[in-house]
Structures are given as structure tokens and as C-alpha cells.
N, C-alpha and C. Protein backbone atom coordinates (compact mmCIF):
# COMPACT_ATOMS: atom_id res chain seq x y z
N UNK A 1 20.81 -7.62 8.75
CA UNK A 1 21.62 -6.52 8.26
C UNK A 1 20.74 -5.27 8.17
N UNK A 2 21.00 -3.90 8.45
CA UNK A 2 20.87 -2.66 8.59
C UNK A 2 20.23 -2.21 7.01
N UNK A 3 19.64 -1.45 7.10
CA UNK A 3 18.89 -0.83 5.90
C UNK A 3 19.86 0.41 5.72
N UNK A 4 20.25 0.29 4.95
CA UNK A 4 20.84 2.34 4.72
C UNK A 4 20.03 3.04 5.14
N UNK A 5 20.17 4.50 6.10
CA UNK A 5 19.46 5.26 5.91
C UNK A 5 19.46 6.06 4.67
N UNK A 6 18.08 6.25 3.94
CA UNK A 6 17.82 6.65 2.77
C UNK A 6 16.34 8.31 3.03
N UNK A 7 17.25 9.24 3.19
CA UNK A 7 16.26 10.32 3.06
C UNK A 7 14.48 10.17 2.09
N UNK A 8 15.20 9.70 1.13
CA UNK A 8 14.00 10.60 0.02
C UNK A 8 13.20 9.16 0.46
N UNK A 9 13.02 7.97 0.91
CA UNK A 9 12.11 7.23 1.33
C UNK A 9 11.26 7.61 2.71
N UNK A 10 12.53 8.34 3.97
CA UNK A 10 11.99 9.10 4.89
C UNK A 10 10.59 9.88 4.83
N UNK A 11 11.24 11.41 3.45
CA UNK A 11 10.66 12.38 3.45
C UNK A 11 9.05 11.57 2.23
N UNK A 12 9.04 10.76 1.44
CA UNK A 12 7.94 10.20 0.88
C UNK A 12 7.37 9.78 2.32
N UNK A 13 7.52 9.13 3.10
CA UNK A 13 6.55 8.75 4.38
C UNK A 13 6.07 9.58 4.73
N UNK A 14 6.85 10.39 5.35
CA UNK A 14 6.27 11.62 6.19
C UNK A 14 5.23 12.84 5.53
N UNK A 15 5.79 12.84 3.94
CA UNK A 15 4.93 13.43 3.03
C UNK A 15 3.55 12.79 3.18
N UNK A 16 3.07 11.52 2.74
CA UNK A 16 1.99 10.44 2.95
C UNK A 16 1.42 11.06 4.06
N UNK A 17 1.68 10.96 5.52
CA UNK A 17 0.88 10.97 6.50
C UNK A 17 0.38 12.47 6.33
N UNK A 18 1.28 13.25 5.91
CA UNK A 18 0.63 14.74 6.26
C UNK A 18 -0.19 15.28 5.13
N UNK A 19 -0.03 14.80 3.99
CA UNK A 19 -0.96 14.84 2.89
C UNK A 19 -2.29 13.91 3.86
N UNK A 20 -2.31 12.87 4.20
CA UNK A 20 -3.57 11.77 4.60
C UNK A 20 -4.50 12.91 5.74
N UNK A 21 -3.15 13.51 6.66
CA UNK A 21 -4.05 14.42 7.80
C UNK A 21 -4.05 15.68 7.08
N UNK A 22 -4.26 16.11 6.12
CA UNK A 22 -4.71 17.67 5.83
C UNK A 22 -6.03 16.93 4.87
N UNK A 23 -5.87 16.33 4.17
CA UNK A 23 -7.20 15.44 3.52
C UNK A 23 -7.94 15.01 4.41
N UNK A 24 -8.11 14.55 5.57
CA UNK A 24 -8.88 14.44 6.70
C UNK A 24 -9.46 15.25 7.06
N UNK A 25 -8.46 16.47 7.52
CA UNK A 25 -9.16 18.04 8.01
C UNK A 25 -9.80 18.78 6.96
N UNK A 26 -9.73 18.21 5.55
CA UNK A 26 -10.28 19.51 4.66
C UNK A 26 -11.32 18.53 4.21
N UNK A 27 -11.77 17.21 4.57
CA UNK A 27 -13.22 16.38 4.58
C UNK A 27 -14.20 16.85 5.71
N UNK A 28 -13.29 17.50 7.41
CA UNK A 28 -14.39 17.55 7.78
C UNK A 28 -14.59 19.36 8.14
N UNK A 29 -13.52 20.05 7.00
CA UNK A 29 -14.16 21.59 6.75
C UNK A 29 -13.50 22.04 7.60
N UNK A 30 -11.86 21.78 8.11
CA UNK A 30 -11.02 22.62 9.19
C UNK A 30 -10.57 23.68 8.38
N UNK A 31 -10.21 22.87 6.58
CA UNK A 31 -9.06 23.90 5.95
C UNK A 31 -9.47 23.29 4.30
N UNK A 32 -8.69 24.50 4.11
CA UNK A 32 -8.62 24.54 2.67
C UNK A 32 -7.81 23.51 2.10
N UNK A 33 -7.97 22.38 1.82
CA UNK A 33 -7.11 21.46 1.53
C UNK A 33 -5.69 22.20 0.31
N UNK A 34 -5.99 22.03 -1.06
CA UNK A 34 -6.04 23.06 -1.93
C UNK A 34 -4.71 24.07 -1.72
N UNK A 35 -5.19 24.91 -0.99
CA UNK A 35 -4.55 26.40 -0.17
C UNK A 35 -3.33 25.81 0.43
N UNK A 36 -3.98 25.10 1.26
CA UNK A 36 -2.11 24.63 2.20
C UNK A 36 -1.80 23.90 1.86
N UNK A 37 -1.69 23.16 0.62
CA UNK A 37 -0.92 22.42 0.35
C UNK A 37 0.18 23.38 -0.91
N UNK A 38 -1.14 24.23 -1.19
CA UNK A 38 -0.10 25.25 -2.36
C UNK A 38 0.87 26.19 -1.73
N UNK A 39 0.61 25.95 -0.27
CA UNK A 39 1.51 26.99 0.06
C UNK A 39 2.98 26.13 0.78
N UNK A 40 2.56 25.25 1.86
CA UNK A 40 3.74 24.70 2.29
C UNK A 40 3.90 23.09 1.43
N UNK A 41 3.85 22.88 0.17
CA UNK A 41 4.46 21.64 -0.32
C UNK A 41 6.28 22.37 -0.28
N UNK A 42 6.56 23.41 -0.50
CA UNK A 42 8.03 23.46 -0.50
C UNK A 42 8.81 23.05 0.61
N UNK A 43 7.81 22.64 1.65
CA UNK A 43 8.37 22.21 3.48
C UNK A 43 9.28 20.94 2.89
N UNK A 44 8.35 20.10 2.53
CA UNK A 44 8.91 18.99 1.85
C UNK A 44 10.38 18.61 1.37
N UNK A 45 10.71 19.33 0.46
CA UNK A 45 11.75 20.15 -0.28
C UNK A 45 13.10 20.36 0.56
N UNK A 46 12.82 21.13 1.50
CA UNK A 46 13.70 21.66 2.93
C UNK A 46 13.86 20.52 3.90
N UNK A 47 12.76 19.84 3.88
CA UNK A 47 13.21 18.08 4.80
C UNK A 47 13.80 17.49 4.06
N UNK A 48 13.76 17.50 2.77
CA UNK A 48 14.45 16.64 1.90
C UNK A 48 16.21 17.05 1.98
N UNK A 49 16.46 18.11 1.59
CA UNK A 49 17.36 18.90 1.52
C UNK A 49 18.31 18.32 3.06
N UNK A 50 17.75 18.87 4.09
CA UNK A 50 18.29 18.60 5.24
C UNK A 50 18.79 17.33 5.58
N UNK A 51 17.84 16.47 5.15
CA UNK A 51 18.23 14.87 5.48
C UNK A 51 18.95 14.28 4.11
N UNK A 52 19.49 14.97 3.14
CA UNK A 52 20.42 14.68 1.87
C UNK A 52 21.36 15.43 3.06
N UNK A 53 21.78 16.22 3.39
CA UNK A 53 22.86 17.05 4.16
C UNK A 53 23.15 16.20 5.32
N UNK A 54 22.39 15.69 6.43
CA UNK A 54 22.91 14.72 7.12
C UNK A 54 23.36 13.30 6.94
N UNK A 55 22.63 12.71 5.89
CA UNK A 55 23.39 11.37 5.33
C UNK A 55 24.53 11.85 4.76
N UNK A 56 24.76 12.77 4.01
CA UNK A 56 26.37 13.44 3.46
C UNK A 56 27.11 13.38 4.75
N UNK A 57 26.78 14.16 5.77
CA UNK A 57 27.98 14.07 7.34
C UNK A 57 28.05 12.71 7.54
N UNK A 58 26.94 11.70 7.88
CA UNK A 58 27.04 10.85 8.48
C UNK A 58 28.06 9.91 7.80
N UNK A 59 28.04 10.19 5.92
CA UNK A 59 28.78 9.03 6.01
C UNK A 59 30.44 9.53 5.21
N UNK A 60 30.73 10.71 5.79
CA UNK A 60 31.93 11.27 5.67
C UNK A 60 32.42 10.73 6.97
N UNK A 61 31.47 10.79 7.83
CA UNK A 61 32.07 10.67 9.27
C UNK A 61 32.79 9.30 9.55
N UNK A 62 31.77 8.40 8.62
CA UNK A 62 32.16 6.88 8.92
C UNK A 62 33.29 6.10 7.85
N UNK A 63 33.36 7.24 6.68
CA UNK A 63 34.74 7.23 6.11
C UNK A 63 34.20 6.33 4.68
N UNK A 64 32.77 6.48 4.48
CA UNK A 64 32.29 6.16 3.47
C UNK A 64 32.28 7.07 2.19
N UNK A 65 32.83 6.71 1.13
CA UNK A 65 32.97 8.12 0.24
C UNK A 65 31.86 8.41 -0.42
């Protein structure tokens, strides 16, 4: 049986890897770890947002209330 798709487990993954690769790049001195994370953590937020907005269509579509 099928897993629901569930956004906010999505956007925690995808959060993980890109937190893991900016902690990578700011170990070997690409970036300000710090800095970009203070600036685009609201990205997060907006993926989140978006994929709460497509599970809403998807399951209007399929007649799920």
C-alpha cells in the first residue's frame, strides 16, 4: 500500500541535504555558513507552502475532502 504524499516530510528531507551541503562548503571555506542560511532559510517556507498547495489540488481532484 501507497504512503500518502506528505509535504512537510518532503520539505524536512530536502531541508537535511541542503543544510549537510552548505555545512560541507562552509568546512572547506566556499561560504559563510551562518550568512546563507540567515538569508535563504525562508526558501524552505515557500517549498513548504507550495507542496501544502499541491497536496490540497491533488486531493480535491481525487474527491478526497
Amino acid at each position: 500500500m501507497a504512503q500518502p504524499f506528505k509535504p512537510e516530510m518532503l520539505v524536512l528531507r530536502l531541508s537535511l541535504i541542503v543544510v549537510g551541503v552548505l555545512w560541507t562548503l562552509s568546512n572547506h571555506g566556499a561560504i559563510d555558513l551562518l550568512g546563507t542560511l540567515r538569508r535563504w532559510w525562508p526558501a524552505t517556507l515557500v517549498l513548504w507552502g507550495t507542496l501544502e498547495l499541491y497536496r490540497s489540488y491533488a486531493d480535491r481532484r481525487a474527491g478526497r475532502p
